[in-house]
Protein backbone atom coordinates (compact mmCIF):
# COMPACT_ATOMS: atom_id res chain seq x y z
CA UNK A 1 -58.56 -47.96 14.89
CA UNK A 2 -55.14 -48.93 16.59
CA UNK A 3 -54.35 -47.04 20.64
CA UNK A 4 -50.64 -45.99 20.86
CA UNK A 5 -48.26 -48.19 20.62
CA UNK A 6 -46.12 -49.62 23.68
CA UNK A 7 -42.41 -48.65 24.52
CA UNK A 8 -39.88 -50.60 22.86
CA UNK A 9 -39.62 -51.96 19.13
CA UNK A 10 -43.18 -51.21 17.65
CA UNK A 11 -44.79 -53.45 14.41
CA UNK A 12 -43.07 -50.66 12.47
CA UNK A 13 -39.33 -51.18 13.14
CA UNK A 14 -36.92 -50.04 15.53
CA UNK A 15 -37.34 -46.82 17.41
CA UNK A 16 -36.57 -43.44 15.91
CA UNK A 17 -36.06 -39.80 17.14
CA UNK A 18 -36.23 -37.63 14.18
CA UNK A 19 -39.55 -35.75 13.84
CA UNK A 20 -39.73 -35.33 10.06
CA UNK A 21 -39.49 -39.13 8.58
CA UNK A 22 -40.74 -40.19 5.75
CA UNK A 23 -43.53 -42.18 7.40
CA UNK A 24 -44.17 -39.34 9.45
CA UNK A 25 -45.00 -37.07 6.27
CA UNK A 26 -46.66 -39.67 4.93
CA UNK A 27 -49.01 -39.63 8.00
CA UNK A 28 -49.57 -35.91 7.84
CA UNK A 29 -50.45 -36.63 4.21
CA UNK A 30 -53.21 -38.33 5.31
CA UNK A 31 -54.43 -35.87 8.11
CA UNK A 32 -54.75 -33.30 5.77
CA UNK A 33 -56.78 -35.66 3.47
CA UNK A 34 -59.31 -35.84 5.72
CA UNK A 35 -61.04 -32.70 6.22
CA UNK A 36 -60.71 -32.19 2.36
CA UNK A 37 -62.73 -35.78 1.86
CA UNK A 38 -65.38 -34.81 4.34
CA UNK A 39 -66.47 -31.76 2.41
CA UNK A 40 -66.50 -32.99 -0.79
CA UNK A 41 -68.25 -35.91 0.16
CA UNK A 42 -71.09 -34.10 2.04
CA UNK A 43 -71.38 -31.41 -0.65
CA UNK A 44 -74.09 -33.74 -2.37
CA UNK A 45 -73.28 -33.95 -6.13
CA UNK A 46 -72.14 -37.21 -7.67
CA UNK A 47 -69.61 -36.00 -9.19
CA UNK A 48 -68.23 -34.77 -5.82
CA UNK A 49 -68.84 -38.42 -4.79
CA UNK A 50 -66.39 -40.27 -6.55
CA UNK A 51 -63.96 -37.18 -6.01
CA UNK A 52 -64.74 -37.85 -1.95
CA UNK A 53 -64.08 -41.55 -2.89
CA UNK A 54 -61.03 -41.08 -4.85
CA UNK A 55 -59.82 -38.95 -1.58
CA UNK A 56 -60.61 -41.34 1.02
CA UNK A 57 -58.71 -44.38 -1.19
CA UNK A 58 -56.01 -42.08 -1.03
CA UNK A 59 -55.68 -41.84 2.66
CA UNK A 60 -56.33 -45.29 3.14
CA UNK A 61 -53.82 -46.64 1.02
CA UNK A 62 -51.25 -44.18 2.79
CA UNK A 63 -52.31 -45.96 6.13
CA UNK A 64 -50.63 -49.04 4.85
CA UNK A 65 -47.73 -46.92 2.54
CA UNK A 66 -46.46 -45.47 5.97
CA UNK A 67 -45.95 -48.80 7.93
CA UNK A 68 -44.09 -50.04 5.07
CA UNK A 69 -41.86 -47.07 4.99
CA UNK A 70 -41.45 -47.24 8.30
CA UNK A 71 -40.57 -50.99 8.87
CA UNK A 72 -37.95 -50.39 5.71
CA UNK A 73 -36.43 -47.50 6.93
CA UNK A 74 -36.29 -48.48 10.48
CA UNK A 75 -37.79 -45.13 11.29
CA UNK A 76 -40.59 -45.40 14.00
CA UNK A 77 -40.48 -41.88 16.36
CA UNK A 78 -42.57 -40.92 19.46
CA UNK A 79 -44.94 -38.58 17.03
CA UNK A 80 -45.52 -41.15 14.65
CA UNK A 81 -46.69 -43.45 17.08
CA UNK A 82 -49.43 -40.99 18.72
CA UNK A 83 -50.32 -39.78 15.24
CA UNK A 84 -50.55 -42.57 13.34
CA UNK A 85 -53.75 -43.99 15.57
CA UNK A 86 -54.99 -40.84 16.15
CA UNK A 87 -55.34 -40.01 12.29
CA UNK A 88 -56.33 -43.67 11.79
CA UNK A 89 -59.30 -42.82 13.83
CA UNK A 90 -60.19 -39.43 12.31
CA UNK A 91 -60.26 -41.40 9.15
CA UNK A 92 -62.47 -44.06 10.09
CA UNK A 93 -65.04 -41.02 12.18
CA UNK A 94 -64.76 -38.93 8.98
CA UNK A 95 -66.02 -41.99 6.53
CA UNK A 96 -68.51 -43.15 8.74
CA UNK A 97 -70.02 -39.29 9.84
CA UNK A 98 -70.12 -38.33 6.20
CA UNK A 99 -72.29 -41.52 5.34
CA UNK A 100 -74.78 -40.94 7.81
CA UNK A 101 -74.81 -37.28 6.61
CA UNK A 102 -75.47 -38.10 3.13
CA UNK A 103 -78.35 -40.48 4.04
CA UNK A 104 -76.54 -43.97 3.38
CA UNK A 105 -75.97 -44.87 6.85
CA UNK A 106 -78.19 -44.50 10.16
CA UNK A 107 -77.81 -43.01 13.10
CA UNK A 108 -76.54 -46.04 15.04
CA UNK A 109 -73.29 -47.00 13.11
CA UNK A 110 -71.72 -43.75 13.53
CA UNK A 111 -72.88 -43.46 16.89
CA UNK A 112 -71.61 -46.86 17.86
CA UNK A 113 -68.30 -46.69 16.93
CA UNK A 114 -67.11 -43.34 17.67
CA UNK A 115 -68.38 -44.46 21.16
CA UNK A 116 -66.16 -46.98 20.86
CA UNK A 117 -63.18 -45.00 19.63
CA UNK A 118 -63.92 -42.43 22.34
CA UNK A 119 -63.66 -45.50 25.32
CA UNK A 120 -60.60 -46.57 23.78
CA UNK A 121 -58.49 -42.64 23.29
CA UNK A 122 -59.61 -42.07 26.76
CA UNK A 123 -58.68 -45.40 27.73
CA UNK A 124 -54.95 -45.27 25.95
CA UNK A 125 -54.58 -41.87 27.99
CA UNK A 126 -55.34 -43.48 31.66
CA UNK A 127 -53.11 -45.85 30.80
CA UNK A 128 -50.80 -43.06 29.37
CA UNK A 129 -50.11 -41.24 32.81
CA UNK A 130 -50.06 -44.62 34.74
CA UNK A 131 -47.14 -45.27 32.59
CA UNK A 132 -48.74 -48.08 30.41
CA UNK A 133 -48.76 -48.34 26.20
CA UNK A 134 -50.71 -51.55 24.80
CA UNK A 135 -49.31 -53.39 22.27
CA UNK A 136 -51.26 -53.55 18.87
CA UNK A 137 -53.55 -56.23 18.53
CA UNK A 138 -53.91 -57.64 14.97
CA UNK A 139 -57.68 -58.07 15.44
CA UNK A 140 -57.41 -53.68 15.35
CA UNK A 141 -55.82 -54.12 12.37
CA UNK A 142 -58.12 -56.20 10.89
CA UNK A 143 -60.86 -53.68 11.91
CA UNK A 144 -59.60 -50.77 10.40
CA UNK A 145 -58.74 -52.56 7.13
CA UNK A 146 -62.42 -54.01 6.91
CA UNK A 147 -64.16 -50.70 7.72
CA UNK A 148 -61.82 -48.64 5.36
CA UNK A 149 -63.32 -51.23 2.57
CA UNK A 150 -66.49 -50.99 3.87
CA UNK A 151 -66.72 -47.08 3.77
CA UNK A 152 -64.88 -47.35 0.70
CA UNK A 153 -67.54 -49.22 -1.06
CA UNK A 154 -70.23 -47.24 0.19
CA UNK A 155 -68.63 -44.16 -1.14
CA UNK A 156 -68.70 -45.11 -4.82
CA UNK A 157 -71.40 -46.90 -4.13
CA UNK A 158 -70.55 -49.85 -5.82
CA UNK A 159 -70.41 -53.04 -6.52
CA UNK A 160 -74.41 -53.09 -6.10
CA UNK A 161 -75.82 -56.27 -4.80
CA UNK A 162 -78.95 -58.22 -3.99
CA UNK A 163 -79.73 -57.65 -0.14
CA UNK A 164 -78.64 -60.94 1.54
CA UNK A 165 -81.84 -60.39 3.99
CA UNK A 166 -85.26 -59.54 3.27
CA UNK A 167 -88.07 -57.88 5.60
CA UNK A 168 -85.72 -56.21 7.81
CA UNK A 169 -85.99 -52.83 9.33
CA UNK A 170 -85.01 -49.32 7.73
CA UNK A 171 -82.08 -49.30 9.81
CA UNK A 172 -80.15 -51.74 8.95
CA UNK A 173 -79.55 -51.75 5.45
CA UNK A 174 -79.23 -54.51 3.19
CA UNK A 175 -82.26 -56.64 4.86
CA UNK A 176 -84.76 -54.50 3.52
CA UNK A 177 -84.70 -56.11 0.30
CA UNK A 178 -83.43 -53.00 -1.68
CA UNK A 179 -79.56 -53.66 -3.67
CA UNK A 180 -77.09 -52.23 -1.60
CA UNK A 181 -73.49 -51.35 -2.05
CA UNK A 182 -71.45 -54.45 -1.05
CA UNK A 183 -69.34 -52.33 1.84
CA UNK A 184 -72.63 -52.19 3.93
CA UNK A 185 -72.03 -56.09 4.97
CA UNK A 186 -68.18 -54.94 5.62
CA UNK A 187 -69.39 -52.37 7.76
CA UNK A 188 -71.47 -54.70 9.58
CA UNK A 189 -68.42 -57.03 10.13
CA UNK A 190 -66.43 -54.14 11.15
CA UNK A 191 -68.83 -53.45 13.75
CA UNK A 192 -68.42 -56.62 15.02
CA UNK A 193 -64.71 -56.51 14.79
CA UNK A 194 -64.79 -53.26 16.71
CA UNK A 195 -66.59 -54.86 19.88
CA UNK A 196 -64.43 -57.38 19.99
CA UNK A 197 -61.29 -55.22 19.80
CA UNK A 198 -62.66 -53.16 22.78
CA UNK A 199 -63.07 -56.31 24.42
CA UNK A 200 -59.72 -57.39 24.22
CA UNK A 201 -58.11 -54.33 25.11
CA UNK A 202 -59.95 -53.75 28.38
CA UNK A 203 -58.87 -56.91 29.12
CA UNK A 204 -55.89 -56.24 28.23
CA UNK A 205 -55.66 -52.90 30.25
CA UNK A 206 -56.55 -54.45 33.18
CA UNK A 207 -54.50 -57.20 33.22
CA UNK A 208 -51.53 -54.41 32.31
CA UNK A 209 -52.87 -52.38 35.63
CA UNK A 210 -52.78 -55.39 38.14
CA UNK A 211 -49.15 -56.04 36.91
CA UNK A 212 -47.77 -52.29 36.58
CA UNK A 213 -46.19 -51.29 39.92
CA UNK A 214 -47.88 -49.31 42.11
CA UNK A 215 -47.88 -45.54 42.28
CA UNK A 216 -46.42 -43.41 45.12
């Protein structure tokens, strides 16, 4: 879950014009992963699971494939660095959306953090026509990489644990009691990690506004 990127050198390499890089193919790879995973993982059969969960290890892994190819290469351009979030988050909606479809998550999680990813796009785009592009915090890319694992796990539903908690309510799994999939405690962590992210960029943003000249 990462906003665009500011001007300048990026945490990709030095800035590139050509449209059709290598990392930038590698991003639409992704993209068209993702509508693929989301209906076979919502089209119910097991089988289809691990398929879904075979597709969405694929995309993830091409989230950190591109970066390296890009930092290599020296190849960063202007679309890879509004895609490459952008697909990052329909990723991360399309993992957690087809949980709570399937009946392993609730409401709350998927509600909760495309909320969040919806204050931060339309954050990144105020910012956008005042001129402004935040920097990428690491604590965004420690979110992503946690919930990718976390969604990941609850996919192929495995490795099964003991709950940590006991006696807790339906909607929050793993402290009911009932073995879980491990990824439910990454998601939780995630979550966590994805307040604290929104935290910092607001800050961040505003702190960018104050500074940024003044309009005319």
């Amino acid at each position: 879950m990462k906003p665009v990127e500011p001007n300048g050198p990026s945490d990709k390499g030095s800035e590139g014009h050509g449209v059709y890089s290598v990392a930038n193919l590698v991003t639409l790879l992704r993209l068209l992963i993702v509508p693929f995973f989301f209906a076979v993982l919502v089209s119910g059969s097991e089988r289809s699971r691990l398929a879904a969960f075979g597709l969405y290890a694929l995309a993830a892994s091409t989230d950190w494939i591109d970066g390296q190819i890009a930092r290599r290469t020296h190849t960063v351009t202007e679309l890879g660095k509004v895609i490459d979030p952008l697909v990052d988050r329909l990723l991360l909606a399309s993992g957690v959306i087809g949980l709570y479809v399937i009946g392993v998550l609730p409401l709350w999680i998927p509600a909760l953090l495309v909320a969040r990813d919806v204050y931060l796009l339309y954050g990144s785009w105020v910012l956008e026509h005042k001129g402004i592009r935040l920097p990428v915090v690491y604590i965004g890319k420690v979110t992503t990489a946690v919930l990718l694992v976390g969604f990941s796990s609850l996919i192929a539903d495995w490795p099964r644990v003991a709950a940590a908690v006991t006696g807790g309510p339906s909607w929050l799994p793993g402290t009911t009691g009932e073995p879980v999939a491990l990824g439910i405690y990454f998601v939780y962590a995630g979550i966590l990690l994805s307040l604290a992210t929104a935290v910092v960029y607001t800050r961040r943003a505003r702190a960018a506004v104050h500074v940024s000249p003044t309009e005319t």
